[in-house]
N, C-alpha and C. Protein backbone atom coordinates (compact mmCIF):
# COMPACT_ATOMS: atom_id res chain seq x y z
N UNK A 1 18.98 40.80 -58.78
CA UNK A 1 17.93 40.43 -57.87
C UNK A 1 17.62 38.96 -57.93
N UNK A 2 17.79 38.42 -58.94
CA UNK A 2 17.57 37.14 -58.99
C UNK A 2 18.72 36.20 -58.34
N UNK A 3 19.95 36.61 -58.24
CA UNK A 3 20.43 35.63 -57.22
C UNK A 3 20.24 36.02 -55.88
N UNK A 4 19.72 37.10 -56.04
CA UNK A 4 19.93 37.33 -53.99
C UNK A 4 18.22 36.08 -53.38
N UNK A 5 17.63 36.25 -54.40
CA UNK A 5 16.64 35.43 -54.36
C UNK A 5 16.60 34.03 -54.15
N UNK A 6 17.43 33.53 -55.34
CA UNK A 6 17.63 32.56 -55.35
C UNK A 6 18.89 32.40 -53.81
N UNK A 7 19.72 32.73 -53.56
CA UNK A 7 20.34 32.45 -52.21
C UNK A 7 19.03 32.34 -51.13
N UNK A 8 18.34 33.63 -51.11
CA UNK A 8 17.77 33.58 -50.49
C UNK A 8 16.51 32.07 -49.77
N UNK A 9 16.13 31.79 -50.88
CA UNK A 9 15.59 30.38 -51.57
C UNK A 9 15.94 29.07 -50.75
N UNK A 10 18.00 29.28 -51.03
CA UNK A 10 18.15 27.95 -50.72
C UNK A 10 18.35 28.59 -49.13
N UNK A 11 18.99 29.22 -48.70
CA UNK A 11 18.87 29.28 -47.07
C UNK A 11 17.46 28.90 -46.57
N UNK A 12 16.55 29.52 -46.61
CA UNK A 12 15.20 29.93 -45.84
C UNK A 12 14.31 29.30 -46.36
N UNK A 13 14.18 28.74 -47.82
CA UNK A 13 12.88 27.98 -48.43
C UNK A 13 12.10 28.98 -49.05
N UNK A 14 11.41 28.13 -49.84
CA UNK A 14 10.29 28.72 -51.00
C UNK A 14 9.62 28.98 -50.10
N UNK A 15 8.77 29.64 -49.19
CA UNK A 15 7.36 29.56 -48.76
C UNK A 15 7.80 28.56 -47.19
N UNK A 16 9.01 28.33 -47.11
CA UNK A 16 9.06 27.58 -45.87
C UNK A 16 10.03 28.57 -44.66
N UNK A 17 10.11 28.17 -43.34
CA UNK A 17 11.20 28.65 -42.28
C UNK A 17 11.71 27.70 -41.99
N UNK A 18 12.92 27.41 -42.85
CA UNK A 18 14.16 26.78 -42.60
C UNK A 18 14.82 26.56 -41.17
N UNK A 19 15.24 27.73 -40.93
CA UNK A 19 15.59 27.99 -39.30
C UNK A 19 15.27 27.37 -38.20
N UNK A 20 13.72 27.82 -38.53
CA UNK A 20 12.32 27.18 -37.64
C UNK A 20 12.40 25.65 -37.13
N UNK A 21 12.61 25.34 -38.89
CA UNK A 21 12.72 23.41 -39.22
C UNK A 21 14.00 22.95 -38.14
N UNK A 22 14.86 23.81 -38.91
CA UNK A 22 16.37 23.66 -37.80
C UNK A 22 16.01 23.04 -36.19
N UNK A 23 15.57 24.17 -36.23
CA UNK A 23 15.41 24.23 -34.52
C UNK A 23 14.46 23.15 -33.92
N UNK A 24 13.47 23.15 -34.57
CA UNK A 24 12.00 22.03 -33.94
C UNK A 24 13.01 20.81 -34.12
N UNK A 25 13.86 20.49 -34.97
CA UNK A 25 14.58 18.52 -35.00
C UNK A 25 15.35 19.03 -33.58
N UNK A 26 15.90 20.24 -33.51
CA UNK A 26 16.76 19.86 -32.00
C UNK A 26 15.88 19.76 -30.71
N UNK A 27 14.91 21.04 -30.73
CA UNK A 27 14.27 21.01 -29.57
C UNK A 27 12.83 21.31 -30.00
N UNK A 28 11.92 20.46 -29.15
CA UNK A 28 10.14 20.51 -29.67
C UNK A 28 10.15 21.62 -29.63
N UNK A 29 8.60 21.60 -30.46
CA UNK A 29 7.88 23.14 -30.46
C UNK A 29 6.65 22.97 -28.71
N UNK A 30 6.82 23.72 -28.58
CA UNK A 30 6.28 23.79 -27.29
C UNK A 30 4.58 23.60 -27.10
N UNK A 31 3.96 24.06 -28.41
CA UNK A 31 2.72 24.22 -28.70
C UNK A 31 2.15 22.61 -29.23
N UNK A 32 3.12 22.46 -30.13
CA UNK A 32 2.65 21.03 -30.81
C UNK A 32 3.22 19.89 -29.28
N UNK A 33 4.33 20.41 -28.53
CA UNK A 33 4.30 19.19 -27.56
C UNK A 33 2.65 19.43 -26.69
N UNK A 34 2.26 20.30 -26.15
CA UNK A 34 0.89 20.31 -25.41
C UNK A 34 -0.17 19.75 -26.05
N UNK A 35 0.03 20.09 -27.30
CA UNK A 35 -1.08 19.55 -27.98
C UNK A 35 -1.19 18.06 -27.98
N UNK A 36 0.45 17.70 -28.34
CA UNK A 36 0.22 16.06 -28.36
C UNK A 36 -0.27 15.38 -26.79
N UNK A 37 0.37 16.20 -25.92
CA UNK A 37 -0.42 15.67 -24.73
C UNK A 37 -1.48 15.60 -24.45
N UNK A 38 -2.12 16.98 -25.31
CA UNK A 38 -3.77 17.26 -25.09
C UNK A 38 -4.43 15.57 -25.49
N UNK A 39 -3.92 15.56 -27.01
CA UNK A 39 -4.47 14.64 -27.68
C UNK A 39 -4.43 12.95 -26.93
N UNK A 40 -3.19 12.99 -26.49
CA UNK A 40 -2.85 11.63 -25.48
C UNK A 40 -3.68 11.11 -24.45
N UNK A 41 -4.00 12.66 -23.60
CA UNK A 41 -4.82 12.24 -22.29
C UNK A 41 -6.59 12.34 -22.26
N UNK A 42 -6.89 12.79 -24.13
CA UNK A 42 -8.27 12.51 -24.34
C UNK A 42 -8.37 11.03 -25.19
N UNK A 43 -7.19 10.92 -25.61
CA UNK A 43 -7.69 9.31 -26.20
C UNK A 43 -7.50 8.49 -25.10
N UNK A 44 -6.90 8.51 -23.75
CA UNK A 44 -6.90 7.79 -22.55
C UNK A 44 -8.03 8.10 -22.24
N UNK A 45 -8.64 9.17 -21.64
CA UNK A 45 -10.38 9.09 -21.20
C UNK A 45 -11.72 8.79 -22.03
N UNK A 46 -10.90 8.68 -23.48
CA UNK A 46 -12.15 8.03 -24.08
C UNK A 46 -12.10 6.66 -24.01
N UNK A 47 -10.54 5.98 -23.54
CA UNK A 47 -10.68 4.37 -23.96
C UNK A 47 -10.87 4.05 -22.55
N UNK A 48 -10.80 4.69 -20.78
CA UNK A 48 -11.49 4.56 -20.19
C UNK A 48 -12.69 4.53 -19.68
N UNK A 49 -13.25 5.60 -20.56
CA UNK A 49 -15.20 5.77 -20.48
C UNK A 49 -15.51 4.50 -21.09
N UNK A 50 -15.09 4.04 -22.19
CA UNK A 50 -15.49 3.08 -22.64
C UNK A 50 -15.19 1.69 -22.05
N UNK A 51 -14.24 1.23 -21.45
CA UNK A 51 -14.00 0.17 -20.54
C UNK A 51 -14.78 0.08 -19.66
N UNK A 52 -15.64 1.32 -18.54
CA UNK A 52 -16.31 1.16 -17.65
C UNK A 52 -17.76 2.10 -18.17
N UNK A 53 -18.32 1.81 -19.76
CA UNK A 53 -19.40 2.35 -19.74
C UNK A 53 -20.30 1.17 -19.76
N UNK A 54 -21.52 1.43 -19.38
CA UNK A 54 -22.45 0.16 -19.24
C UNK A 54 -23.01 -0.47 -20.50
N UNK A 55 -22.95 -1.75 -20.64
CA UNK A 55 -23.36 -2.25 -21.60
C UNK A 55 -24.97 -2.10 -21.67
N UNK A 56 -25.48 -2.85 -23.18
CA UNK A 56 -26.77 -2.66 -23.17
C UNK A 56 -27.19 -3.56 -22.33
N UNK A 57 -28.06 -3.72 -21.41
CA UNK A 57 -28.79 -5.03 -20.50
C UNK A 57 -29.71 -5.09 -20.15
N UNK A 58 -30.30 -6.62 -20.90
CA UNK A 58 -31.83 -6.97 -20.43
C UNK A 58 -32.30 -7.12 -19.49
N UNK A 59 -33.51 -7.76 -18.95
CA UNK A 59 -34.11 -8.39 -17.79
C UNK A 59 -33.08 -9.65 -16.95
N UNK A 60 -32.63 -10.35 -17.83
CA UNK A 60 -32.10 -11.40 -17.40
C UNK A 60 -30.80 -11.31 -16.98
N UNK A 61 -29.50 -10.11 -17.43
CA UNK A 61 -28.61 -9.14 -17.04
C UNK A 61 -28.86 -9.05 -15.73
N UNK A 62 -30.07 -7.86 -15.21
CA UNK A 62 -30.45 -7.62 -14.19
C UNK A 62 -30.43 -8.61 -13.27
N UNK A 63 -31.26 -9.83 -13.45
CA UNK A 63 -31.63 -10.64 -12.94
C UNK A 63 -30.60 -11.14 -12.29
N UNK A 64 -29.51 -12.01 -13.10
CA UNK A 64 -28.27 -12.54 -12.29
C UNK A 64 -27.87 -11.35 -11.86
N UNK A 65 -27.34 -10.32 -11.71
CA UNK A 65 -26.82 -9.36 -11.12
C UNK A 65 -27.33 -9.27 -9.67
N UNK A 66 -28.46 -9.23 -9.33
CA UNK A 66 -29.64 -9.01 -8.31
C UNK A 66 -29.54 -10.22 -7.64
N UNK A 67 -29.01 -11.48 -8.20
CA UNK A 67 -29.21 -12.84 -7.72
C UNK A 67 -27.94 -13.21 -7.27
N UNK A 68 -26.27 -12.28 -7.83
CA UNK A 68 -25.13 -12.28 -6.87
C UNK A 68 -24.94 -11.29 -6.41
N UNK A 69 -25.33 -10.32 -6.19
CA UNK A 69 -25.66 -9.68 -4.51
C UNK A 69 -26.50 -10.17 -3.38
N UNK A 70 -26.81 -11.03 -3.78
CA UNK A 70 -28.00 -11.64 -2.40
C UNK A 70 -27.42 -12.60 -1.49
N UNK A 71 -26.14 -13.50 -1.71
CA UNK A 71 -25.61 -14.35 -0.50
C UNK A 71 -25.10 -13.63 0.54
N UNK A 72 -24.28 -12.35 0.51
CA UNK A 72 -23.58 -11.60 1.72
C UNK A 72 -24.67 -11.10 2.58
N UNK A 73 -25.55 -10.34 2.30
CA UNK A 73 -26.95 -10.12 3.05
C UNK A 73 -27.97 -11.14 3.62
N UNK A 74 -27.97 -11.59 3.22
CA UNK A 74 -28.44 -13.22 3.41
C UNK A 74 -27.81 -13.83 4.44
N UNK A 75 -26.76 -14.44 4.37
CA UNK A 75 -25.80 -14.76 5.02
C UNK A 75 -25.71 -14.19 6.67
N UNK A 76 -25.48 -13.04 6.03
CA UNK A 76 -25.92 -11.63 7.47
C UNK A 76 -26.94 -11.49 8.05
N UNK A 77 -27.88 -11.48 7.04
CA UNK A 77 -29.52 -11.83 8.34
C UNK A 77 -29.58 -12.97 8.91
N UNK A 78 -29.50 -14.06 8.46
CA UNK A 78 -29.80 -14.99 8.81
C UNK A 78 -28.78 -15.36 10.14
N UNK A 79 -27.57 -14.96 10.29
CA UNK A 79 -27.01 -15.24 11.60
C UNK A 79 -27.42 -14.17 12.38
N UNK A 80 -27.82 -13.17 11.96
CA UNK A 80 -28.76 -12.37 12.84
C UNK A 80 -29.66 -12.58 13.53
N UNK A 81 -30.72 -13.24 12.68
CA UNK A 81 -32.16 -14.16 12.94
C UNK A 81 -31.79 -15.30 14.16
N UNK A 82 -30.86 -15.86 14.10
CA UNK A 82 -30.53 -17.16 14.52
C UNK A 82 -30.16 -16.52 15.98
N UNK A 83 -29.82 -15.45 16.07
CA UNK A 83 -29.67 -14.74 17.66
C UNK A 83 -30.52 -14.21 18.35
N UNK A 84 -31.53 -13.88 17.55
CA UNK A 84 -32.45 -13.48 18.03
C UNK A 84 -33.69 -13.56 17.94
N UNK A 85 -33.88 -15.23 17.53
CA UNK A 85 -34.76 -15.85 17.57
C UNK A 85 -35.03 -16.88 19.03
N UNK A 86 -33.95 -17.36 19.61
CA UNK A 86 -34.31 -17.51 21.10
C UNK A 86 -35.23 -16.61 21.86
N UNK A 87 -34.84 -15.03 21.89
CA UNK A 87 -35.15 -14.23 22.69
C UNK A 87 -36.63 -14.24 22.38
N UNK A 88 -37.45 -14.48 21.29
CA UNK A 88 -38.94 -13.98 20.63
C UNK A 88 -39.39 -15.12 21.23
N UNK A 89 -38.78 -16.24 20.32
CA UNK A 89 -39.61 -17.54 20.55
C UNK A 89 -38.66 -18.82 20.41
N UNK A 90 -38.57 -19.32 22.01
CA UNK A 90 -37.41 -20.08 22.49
C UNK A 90 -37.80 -21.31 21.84
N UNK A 91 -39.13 -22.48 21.91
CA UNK A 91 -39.68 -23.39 21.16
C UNK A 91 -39.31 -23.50 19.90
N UNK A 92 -39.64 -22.59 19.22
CA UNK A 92 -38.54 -22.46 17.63
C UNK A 92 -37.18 -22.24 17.62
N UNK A 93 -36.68 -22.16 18.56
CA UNK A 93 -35.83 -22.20 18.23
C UNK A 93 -34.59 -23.08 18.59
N UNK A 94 -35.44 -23.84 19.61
CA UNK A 94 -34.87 -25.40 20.11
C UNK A 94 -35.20 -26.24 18.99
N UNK A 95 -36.24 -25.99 18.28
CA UNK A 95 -36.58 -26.70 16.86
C UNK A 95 -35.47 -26.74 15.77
N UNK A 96 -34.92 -25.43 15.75
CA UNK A 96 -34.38 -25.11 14.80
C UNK A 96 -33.15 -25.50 14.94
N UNK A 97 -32.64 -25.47 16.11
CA UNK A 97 -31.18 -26.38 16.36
C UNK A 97 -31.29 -27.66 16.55
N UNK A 98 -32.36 -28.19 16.82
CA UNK A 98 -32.54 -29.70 16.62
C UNK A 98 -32.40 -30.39 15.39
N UNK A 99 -32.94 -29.37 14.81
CA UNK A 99 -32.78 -29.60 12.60
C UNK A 99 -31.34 -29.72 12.71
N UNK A 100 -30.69 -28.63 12.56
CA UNK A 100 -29.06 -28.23 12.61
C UNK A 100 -28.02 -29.01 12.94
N UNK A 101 -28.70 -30.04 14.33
CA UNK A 101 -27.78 -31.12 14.95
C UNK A 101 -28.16 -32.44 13.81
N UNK A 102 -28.79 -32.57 13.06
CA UNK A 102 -28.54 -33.54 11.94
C UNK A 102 -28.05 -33.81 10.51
N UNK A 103 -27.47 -32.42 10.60
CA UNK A 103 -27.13 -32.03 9.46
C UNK A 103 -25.47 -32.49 9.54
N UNK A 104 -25.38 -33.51 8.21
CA UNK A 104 -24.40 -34.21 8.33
C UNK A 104 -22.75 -33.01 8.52
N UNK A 105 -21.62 -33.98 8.91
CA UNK A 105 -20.60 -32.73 8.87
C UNK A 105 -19.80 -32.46 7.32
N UNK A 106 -20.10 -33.54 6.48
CA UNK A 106 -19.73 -33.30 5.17
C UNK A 106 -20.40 -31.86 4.72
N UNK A 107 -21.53 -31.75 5.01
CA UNK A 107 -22.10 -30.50 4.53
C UNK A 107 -22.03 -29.18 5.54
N UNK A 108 -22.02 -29.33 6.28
CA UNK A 108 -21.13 -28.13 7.11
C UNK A 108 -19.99 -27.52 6.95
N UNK A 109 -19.09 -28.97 6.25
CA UNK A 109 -17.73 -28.04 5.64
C UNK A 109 -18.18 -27.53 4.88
N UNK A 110 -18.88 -28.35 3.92
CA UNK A 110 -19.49 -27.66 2.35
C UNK A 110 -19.73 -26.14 2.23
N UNK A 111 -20.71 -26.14 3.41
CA UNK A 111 -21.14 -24.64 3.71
C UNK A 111 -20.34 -23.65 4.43
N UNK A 112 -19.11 -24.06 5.01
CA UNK A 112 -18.24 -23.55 5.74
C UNK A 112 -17.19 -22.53 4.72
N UNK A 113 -17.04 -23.91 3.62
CA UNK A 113 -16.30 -23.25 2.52
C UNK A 113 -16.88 -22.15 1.63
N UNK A 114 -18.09 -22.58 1.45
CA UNK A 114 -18.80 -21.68 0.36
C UNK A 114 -18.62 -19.92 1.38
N UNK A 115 -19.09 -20.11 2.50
CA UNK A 115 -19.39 -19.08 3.67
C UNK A 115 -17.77 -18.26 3.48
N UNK A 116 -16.56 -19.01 3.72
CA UNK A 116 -15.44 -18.64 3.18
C UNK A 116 -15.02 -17.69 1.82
N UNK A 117 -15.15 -18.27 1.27
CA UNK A 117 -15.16 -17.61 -0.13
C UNK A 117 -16.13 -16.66 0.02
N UNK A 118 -17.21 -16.44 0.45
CA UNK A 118 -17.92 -15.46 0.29
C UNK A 118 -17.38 -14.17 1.15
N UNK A 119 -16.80 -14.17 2.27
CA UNK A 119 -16.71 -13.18 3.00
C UNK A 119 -14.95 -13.31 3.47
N UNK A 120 -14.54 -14.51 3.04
CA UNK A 120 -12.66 -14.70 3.80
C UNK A 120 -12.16 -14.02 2.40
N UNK A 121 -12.37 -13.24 0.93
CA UNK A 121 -11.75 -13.03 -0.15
C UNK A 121 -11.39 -11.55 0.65
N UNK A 122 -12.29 -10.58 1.10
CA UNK A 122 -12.22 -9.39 1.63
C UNK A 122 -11.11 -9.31 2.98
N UNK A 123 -11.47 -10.43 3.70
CA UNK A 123 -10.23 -9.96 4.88
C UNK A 123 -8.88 -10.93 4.77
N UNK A 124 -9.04 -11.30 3.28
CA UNK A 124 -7.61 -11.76 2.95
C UNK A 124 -6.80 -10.84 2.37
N UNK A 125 -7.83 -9.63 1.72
CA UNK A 125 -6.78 -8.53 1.15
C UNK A 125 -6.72 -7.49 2.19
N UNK A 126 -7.31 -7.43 3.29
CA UNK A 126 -7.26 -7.27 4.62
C UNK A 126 -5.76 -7.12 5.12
N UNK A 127 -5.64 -8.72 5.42
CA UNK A 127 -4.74 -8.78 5.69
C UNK A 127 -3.08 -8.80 5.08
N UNK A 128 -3.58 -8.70 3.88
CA UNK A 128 -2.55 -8.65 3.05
C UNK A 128 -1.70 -7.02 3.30
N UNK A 129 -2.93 -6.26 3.52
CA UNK A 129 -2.43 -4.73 3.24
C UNK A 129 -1.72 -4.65 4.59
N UNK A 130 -2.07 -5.30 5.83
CA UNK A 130 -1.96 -5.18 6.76
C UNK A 130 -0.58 -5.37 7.72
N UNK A 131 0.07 -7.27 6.57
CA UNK A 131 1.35 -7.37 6.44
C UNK A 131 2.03 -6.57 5.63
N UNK A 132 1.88 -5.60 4.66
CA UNK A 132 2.35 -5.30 4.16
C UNK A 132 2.76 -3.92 5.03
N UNK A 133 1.86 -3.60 5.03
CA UNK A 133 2.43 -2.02 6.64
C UNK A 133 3.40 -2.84 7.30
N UNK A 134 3.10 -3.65 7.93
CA UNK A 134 3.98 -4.26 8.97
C UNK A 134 5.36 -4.21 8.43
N UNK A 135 5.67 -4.91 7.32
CA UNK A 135 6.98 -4.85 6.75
C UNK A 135 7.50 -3.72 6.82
N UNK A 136 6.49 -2.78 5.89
CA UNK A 136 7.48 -1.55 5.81
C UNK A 136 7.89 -0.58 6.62
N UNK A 137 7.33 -1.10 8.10
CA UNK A 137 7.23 -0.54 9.05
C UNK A 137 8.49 -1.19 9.70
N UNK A 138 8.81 -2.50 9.42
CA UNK A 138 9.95 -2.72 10.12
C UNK A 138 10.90 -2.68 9.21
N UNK A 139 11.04 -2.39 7.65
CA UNK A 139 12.43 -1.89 7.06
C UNK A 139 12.59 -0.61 7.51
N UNK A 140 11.55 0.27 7.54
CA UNK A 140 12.26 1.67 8.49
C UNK A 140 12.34 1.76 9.65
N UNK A 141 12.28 0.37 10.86
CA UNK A 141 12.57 0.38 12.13
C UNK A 141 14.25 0.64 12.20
N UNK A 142 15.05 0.19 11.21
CA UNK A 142 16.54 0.70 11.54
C UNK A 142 16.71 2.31 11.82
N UNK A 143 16.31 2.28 10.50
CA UNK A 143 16.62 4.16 10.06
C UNK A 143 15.86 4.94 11.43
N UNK A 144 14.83 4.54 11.92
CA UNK A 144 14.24 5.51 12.63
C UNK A 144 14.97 5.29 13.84
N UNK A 145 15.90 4.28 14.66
CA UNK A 145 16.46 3.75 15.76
C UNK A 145 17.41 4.88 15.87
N UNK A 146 17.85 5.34 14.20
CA UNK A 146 19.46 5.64 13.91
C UNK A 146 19.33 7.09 14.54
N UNK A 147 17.72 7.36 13.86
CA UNK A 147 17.20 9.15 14.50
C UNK A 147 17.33 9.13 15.66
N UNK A 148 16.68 8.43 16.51
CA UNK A 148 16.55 8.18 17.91
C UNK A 148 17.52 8.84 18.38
N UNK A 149 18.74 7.49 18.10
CA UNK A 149 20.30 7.85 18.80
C UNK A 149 20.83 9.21 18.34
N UNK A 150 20.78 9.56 16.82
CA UNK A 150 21.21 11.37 17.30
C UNK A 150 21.05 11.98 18.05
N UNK A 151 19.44 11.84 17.62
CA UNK A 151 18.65 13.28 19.09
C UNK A 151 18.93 12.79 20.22
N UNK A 152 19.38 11.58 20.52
CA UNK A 152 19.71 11.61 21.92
C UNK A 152 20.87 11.92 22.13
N UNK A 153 22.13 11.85 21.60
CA UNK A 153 23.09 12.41 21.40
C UNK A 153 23.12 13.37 21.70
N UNK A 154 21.98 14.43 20.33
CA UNK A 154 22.09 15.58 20.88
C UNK A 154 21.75 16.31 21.73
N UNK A 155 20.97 15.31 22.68
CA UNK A 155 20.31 15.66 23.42
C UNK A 155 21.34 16.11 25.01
N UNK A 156 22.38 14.90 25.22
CA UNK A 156 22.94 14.64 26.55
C UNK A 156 24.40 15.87 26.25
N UNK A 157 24.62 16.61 25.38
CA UNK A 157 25.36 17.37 25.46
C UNK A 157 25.01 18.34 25.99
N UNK A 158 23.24 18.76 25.04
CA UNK A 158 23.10 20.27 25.66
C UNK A 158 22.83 20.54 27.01
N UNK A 159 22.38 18.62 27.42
CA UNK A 159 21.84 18.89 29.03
C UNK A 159 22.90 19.29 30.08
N UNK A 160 24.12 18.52 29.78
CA UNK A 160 25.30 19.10 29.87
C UNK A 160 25.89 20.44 30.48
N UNK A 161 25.46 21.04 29.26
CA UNK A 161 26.07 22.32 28.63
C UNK A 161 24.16 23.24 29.31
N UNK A 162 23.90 23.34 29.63
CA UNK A 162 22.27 23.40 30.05
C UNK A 162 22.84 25.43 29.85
N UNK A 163 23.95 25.72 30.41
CA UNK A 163 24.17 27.35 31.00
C UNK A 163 25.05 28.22 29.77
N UNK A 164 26.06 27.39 29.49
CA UNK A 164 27.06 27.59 28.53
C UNK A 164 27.02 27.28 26.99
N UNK A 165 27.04 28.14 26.59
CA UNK A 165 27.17 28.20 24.68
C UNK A 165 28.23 27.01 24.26
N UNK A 166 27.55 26.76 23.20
CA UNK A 166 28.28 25.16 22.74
C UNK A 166 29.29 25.16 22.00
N UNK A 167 30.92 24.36 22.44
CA UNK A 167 31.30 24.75 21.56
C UNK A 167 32.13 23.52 20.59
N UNK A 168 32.99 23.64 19.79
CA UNK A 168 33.43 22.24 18.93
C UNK A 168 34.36 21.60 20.00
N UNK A 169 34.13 20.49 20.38
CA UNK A 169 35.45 19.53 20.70
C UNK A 169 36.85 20.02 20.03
N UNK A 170 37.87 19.54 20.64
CA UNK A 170 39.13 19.69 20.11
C UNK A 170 39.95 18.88 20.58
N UNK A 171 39.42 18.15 21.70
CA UNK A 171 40.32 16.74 21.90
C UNK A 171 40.36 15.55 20.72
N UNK A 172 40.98 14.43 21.06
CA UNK A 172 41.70 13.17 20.11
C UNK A 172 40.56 12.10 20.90
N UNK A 173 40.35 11.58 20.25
CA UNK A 173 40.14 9.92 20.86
C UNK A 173 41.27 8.80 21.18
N UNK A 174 42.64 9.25 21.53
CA UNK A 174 43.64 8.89 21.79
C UNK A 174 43.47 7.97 23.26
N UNK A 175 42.74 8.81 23.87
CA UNK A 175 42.64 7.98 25.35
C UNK A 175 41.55 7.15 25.90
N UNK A 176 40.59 7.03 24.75
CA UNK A 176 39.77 7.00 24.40
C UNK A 176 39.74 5.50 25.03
N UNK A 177 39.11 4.13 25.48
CA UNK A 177 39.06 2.72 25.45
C UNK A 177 37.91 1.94 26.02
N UNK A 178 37.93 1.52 25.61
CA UNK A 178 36.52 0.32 25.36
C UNK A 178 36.39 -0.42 26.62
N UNK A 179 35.12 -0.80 26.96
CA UNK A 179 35.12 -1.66 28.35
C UNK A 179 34.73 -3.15 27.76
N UNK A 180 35.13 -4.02 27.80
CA UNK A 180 34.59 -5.39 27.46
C UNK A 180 34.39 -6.36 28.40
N UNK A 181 32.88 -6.90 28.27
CA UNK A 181 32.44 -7.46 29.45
C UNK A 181 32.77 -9.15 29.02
N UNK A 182 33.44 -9.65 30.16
CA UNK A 182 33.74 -10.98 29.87
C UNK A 182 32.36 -12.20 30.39
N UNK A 183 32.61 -13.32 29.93
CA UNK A 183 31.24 -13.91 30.92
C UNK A 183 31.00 -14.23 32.30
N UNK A 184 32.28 -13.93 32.38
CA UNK A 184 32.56 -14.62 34.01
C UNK A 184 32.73 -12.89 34.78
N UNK A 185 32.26 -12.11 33.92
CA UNK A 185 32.15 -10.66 34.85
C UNK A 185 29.92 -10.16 34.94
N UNK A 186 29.23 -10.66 34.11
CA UNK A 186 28.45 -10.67 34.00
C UNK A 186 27.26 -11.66 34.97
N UNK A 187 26.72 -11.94 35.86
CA UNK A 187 26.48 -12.51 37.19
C UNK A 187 25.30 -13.24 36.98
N UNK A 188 24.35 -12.40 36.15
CA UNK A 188 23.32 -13.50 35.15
C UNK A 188 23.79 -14.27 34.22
N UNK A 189 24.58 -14.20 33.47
CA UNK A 189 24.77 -15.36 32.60
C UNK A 189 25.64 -16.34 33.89
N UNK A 190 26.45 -15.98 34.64
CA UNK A 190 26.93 -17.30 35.48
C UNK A 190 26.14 -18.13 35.82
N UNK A 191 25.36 -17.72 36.52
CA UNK A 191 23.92 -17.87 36.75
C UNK A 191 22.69 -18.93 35.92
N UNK A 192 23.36 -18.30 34.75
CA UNK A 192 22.29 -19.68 34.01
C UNK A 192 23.51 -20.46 33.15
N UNK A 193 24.45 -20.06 32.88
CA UNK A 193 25.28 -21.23 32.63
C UNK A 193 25.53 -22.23 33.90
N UNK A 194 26.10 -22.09 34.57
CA UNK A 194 25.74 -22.68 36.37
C UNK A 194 24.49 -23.71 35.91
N UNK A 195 23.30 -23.01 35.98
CA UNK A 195 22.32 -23.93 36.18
C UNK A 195 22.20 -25.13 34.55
N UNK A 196 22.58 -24.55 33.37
CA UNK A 196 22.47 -25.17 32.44
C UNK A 196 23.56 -26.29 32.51
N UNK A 197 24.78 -26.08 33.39
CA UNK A 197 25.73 -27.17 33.29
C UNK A 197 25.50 -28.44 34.50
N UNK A 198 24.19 -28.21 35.09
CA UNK A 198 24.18 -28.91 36.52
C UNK A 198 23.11 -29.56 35.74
C-alpha cells in the first residue's frame, strides 16, 4: 500500500490536482478568468468615480466658477438688448450708438477676438465634425457609384426580359468592339477648340 501511495503522490499531489494544474497552464479556468474581469472593470469604475468626483469647494471655488459662466449669457443678452432697445426707446438708443461710434478700432478687434474665443471654439469643432462627414462621405462616393451601376445592370436585363425567365448567357465577347470617339467626331469640342484657336 505504500507504494501505490506513494505513485499515487507523485502523479496527483499530496493534497493537490495535478491534472487540474496541467490543464489551467494550457487553458484558463473559466471562473478565475470572470473574476479577473470582474475585478478589472471595478478597479476601472472606481478610478473613474474618482477622476470625475467633486472636490471639496469653498465660497471662492464657487465664486470663479459662477464668474466663468457669465460671458456667453452676457454676451447673448446684451446683443439682444441692443435690438430691442430701438423699438422701447429710440433716444437711447441713438445715444448708445453714438458712444459705440467712438470707440477706437484697436478695441473692437480686441473685443472681436475675445467674442471669438468665446463662442468660435464650439463651431470650430462644429465644423470639424462636419468636414469630417464630408470626407467620409466622399471615400464611399466610389463604392456606392459601383452599387449604382450593378443595380442598374441589373436592372436593364430584367426590363428586357420583362415576360421571360432569365437565363445564363452563352455567347463569347468575340464580336464584341469598342466605339472610340475621335475629336474631330465630337461637334462641341470643335467648337471650342475653333474658338480657342481664333
Amino acid at each position: 500500500m505504500g507504494v501505490i501511495s506513494q505513485i499515487m503522490a507523485v502523479l496527483f499531489g499530496a493534497g493537490r490536482n495535478r491534472p487540474l494544474e496541467i490543464i489551467e497552464a494550457l487553458r484558463p479556468n473559466a471562473e478565475g478568468l470572470s473574476r479577473r474581469g470582474y475585478n478589472l472593470d471595478t478597479a476601472a469604475l472606481a478610478q473613474l468615480s474618482a477622476e470625475f468626483a467633486r472636490p471639496s469647494r469653498n465660497w471662492f471655488d464657487s465664486l470663479i466658477d459662477g464668474l466663468n459662466r457669465l460671458p456667453r449669457p452676457m454676451i447673448t443678452l446684451g446683443l439682444v438688448y441692443v435690438l430691442v432697445l430701438p423699438v422701447y426707446d429710440p433716444i437711447r438708443a441713438a445715444e448708445v450708438f453714438t458712444s459705440l461710434a467712438i470707440i477706437p478700432p484697436a478695441l473692437w478687434v480686441l473685443m472681436s477676438i475675445v467674442v471669438t474665443f468665446f463662442f468660435g471654439g464650439r463651431m470650430q469643432t462644429s465644423d470639424q465634425n462636419f468636414n469630417r462627414d464630408l470626407a467620409g462621405a466622399a471615400t464611399a462616393l466610389p463604392g456606392i457609384m459601383a452599387q449604382l451601376d450593378q443595380l442598374q445592370a441589373m436592372r436593364a436585363p430584367a426590363a428586357e426580359n420583362a415576360g421571360t425567365p432569365l437565363a445564363a448567357g452563352t455567347g463569347t465577347d468575340a464580336g464584341a468592339s469598342i466605339e472610340v470617339l475621335r475629336p474631330s467626331d465630337n461637334p462641341a469640342l470643335s467648337a471650342w477648340q475653333a474658338e480657342r484657336d481664333s
